[in-house]
N, C-alpha and C. Protein backbone atom coordinates (compact mmCIF):
# COMPACT_ATOMS: atom_id res chain seq x y z
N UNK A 1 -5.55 -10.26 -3.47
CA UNK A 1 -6.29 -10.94 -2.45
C UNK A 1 -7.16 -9.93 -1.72
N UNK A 2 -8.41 -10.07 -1.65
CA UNK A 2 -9.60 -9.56 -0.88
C UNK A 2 -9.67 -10.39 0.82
N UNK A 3 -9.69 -9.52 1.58
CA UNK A 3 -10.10 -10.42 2.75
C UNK A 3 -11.16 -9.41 3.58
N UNK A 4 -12.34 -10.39 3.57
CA UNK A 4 -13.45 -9.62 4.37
C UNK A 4 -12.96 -9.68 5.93
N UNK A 5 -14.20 -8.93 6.30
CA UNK A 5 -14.30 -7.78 7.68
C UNK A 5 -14.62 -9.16 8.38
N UNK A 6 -14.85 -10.08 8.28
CA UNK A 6 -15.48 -11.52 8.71
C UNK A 6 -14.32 -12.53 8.32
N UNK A 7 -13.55 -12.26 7.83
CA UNK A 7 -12.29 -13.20 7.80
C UNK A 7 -12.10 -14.08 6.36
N UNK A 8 -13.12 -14.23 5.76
CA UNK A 8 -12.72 -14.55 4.49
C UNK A 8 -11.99 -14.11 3.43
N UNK A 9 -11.51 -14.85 2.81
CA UNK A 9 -10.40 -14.33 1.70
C UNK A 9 -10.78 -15.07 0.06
N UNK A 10 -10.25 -14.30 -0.43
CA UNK A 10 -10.61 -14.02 -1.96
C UNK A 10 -9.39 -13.86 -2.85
N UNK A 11 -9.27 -14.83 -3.98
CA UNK A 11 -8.11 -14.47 -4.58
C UNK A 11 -8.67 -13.94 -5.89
N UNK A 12 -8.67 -12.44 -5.77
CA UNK A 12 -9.51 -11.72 -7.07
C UNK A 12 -8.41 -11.15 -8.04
N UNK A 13 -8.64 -12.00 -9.19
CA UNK A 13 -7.79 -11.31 -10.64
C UNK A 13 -8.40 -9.87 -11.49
N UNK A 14 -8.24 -9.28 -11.84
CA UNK A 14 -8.40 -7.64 -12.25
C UNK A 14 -9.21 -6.67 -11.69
N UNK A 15 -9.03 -6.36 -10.12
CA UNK A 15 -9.89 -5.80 -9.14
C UNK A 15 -9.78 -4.42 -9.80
N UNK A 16 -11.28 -4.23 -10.12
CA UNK A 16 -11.37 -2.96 -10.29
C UNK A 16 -12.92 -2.30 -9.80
N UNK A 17 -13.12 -1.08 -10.14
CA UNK A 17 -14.24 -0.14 -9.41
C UNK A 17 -14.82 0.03 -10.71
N UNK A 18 -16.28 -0.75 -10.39
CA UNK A 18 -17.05 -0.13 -11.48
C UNK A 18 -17.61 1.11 -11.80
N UNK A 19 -17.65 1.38 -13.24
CA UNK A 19 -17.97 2.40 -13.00
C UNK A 19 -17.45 4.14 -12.97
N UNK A 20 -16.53 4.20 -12.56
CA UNK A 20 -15.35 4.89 -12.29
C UNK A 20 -13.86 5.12 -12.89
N UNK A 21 -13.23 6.38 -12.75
CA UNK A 21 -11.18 6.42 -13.22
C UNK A 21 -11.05 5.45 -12.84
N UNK A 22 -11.51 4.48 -11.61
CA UNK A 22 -10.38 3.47 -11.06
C UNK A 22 -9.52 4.40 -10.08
N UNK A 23 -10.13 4.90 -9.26
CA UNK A 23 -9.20 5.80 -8.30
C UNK A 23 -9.83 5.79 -7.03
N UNK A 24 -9.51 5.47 -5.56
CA UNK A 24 -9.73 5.35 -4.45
C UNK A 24 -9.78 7.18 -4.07
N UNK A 25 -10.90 7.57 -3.20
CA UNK A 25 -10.81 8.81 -2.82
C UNK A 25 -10.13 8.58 -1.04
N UNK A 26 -9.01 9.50 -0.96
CA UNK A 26 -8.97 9.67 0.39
C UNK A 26 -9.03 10.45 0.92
N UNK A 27 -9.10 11.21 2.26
CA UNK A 27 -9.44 12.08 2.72
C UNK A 27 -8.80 12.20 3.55
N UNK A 28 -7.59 13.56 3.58
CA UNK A 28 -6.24 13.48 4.59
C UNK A 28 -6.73 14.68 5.57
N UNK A 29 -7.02 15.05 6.88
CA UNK A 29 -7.09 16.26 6.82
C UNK A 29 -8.37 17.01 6.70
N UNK A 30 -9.04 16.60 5.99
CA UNK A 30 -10.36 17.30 5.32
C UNK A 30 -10.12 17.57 3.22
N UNK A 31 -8.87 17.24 3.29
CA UNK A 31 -8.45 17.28 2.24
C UNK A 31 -8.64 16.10 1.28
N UNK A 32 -9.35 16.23 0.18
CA UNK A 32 -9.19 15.02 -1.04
C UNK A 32 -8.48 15.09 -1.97
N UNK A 33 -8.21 13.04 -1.68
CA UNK A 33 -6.68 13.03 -2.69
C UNK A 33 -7.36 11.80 -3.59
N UNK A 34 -7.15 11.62 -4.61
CA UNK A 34 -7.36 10.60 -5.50
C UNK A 34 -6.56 10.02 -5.97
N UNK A 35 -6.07 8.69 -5.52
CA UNK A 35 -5.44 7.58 -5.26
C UNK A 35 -5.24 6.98 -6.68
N UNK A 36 -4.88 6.55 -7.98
CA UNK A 36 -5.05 5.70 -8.99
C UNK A 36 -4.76 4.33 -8.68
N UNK A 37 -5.72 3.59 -8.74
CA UNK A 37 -5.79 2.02 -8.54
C UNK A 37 -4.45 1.87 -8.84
N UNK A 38 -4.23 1.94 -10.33
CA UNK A 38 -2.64 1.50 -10.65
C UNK A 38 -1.83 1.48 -9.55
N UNK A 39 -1.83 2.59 -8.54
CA UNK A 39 -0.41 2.54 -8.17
C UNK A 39 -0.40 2.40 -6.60
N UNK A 40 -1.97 1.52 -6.31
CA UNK A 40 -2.00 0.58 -4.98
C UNK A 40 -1.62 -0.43 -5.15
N UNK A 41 -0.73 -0.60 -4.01
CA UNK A 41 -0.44 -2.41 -3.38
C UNK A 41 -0.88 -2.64 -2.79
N UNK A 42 -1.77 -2.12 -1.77
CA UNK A 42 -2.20 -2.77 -0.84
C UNK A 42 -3.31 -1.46 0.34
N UNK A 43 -4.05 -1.93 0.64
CA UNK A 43 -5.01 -0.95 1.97
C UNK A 43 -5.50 -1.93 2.89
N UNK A 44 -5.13 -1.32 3.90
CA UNK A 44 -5.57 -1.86 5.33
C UNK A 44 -6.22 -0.95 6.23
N UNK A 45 -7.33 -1.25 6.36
CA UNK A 45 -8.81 -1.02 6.88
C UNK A 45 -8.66 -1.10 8.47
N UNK A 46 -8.78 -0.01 8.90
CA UNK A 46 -9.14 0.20 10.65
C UNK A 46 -10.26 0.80 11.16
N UNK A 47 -10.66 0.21 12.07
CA UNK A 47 -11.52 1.10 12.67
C UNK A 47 -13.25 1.03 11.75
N UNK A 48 -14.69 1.90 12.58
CA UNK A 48 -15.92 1.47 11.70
C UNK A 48 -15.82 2.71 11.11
N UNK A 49 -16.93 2.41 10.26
CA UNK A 49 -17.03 3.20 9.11
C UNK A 49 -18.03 4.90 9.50
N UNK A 50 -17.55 5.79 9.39
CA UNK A 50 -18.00 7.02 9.29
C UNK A 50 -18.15 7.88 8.43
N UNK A 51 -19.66 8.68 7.99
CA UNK A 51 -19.95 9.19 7.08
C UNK A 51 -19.42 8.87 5.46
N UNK A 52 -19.86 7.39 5.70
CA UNK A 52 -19.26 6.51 3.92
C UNK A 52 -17.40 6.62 4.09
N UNK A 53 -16.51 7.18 5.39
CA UNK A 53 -15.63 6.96 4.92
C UNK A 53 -15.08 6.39 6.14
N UNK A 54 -13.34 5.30 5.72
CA UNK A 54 -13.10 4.34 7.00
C UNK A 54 -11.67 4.84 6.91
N UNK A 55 -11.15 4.87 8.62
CA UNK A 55 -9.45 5.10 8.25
C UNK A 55 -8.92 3.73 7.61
N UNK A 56 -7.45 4.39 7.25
CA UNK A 56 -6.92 3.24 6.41
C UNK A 56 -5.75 3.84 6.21
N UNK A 57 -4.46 2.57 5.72
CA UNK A 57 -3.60 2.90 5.57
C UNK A 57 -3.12 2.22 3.89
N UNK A 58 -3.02 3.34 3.18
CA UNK A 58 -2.72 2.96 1.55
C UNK A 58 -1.23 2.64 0.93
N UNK A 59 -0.75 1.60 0.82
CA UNK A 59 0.84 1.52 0.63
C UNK A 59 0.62 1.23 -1.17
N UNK A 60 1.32 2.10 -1.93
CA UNK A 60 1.52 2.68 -2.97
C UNK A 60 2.68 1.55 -3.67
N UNK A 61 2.84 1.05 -5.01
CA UNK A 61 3.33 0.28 -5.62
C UNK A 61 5.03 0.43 -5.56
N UNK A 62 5.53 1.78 -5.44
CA UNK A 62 6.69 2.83 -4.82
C UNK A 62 7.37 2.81 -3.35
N UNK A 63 6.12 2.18 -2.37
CA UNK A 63 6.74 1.65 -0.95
C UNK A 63 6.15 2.55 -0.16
N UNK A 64 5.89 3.85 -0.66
CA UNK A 64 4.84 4.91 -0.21
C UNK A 64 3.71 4.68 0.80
N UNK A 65 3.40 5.48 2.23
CA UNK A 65 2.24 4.68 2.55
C UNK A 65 1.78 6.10 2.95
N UNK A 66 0.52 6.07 2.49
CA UNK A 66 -0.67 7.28 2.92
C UNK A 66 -1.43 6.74 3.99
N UNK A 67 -1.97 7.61 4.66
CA UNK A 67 -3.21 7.71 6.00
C UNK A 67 -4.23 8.16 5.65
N UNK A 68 -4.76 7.64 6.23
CA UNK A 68 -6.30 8.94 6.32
C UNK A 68 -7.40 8.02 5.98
N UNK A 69 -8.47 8.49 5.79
CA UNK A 69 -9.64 7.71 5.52
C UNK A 69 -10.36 7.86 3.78
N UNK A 70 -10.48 6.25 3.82
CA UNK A 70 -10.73 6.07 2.00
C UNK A 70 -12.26 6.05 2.05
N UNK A 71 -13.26 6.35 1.28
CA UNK A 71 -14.44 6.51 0.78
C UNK A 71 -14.67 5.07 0.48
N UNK A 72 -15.90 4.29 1.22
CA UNK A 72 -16.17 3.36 0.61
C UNK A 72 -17.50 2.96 0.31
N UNK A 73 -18.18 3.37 0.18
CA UNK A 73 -19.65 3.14 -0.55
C UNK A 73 -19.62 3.10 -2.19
N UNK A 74 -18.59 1.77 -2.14
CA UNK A 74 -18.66 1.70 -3.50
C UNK A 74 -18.86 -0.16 -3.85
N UNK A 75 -18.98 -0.31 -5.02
CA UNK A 75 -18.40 -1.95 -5.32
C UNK A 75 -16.83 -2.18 -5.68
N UNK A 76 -16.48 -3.03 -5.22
CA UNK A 76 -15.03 -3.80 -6.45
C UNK A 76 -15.45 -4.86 -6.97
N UNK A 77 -14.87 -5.17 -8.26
CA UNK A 77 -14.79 -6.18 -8.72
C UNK A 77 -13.98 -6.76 -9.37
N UNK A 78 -14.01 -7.97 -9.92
CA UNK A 78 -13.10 -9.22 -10.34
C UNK A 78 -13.43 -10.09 -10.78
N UNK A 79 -12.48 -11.17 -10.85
CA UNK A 79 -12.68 -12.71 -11.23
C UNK A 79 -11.77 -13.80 -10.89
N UNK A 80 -12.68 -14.60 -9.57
CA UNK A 80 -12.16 -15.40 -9.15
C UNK A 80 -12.33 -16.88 -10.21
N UNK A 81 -11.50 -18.11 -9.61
CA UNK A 81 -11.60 -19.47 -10.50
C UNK A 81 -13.21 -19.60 -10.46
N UNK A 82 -14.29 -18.87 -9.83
CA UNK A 82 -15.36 -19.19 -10.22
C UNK A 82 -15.89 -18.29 -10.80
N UNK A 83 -15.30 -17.47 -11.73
CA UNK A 83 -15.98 -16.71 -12.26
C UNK A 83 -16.07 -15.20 -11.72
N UNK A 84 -16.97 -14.02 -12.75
CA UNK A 84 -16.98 -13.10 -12.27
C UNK A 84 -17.23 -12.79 -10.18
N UNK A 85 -16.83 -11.81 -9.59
CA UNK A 85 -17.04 -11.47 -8.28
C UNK A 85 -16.94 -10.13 -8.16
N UNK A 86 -17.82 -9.67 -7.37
CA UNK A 86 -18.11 -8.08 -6.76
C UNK A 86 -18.19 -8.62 -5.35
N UNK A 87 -18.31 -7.21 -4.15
CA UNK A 87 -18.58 -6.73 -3.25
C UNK A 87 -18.09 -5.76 -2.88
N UNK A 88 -19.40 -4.98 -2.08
CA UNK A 88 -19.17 -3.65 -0.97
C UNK A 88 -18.11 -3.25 -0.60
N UNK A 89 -17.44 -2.27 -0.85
CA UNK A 89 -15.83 -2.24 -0.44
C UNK A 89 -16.03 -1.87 0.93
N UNK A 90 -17.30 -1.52 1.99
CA UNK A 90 -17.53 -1.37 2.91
C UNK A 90 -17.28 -2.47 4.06
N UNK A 91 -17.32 -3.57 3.48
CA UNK A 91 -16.87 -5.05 3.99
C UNK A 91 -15.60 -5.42 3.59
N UNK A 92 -14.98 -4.90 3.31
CA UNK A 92 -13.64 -5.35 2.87
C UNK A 92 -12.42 -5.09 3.74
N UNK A 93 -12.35 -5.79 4.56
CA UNK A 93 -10.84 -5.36 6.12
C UNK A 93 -9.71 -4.95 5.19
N UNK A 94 -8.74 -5.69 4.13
CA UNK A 94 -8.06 -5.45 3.58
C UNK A 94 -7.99 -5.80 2.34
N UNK A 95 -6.80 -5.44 1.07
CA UNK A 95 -7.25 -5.35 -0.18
C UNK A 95 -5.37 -5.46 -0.44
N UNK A 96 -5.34 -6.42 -0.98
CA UNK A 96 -3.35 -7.03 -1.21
C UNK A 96 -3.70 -7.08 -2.93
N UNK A 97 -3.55 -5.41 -3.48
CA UNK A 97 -3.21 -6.18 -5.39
C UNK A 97 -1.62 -6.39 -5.62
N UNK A 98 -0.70 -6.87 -4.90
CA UNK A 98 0.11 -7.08 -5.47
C UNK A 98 0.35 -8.92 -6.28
N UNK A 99 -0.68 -9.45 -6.48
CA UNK A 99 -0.69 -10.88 -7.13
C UNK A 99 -1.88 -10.40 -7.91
N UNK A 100 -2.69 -9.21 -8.45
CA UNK A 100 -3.44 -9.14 -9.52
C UNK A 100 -2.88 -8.73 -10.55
């Protein structure tokens, strides 16, 4: 489930990053960590967006939860019952793959 910065929600089947490993960059510290899609459940989006990157909190398929701020000047995409779907991960408040 996708839910925009505006409150809408999205039930997106094989969310992935075009383009790309499929890996979320985060930034702990000043430090970069690269996240593998695989092994997110879930990110929750705080706060506006600075220099392409937003804090956030990343809870890991393991129960694991990372901080820091994820890079988002990117697309995701999927496929909802209507077919293919993208958007801005810059608009995206939160991101639940545990039903993809």
């Amino acid at each position: 489930m996708v839910i925009t910065q505006d409150g809408m929600a999205y039930y997106v089947k094989g969310v992935r990053i075009p383009g790309t490993r499929q890996e979320l960059r985060l930034r702990q510290s000043g430090t970069l960590t690269w996240v593998p899609l695989e092994q997110v459940l879930a990110v929750q989006f705080s706060g506006p967006i600075q220099d392409t990157y937003r804090q956030a909190v990343i809870t890991l398929t393991g129960g694991e939860r990372l901080k820091g701020e994820v890079y988002v000047n990117f697309l995701i995409e999927g496929a909802t019952d209507l077919g293919y779907w993208n958007m801005p991960m810059s608009k995206v408040a939160s991101l639940n793959l545990a039903f993809d």
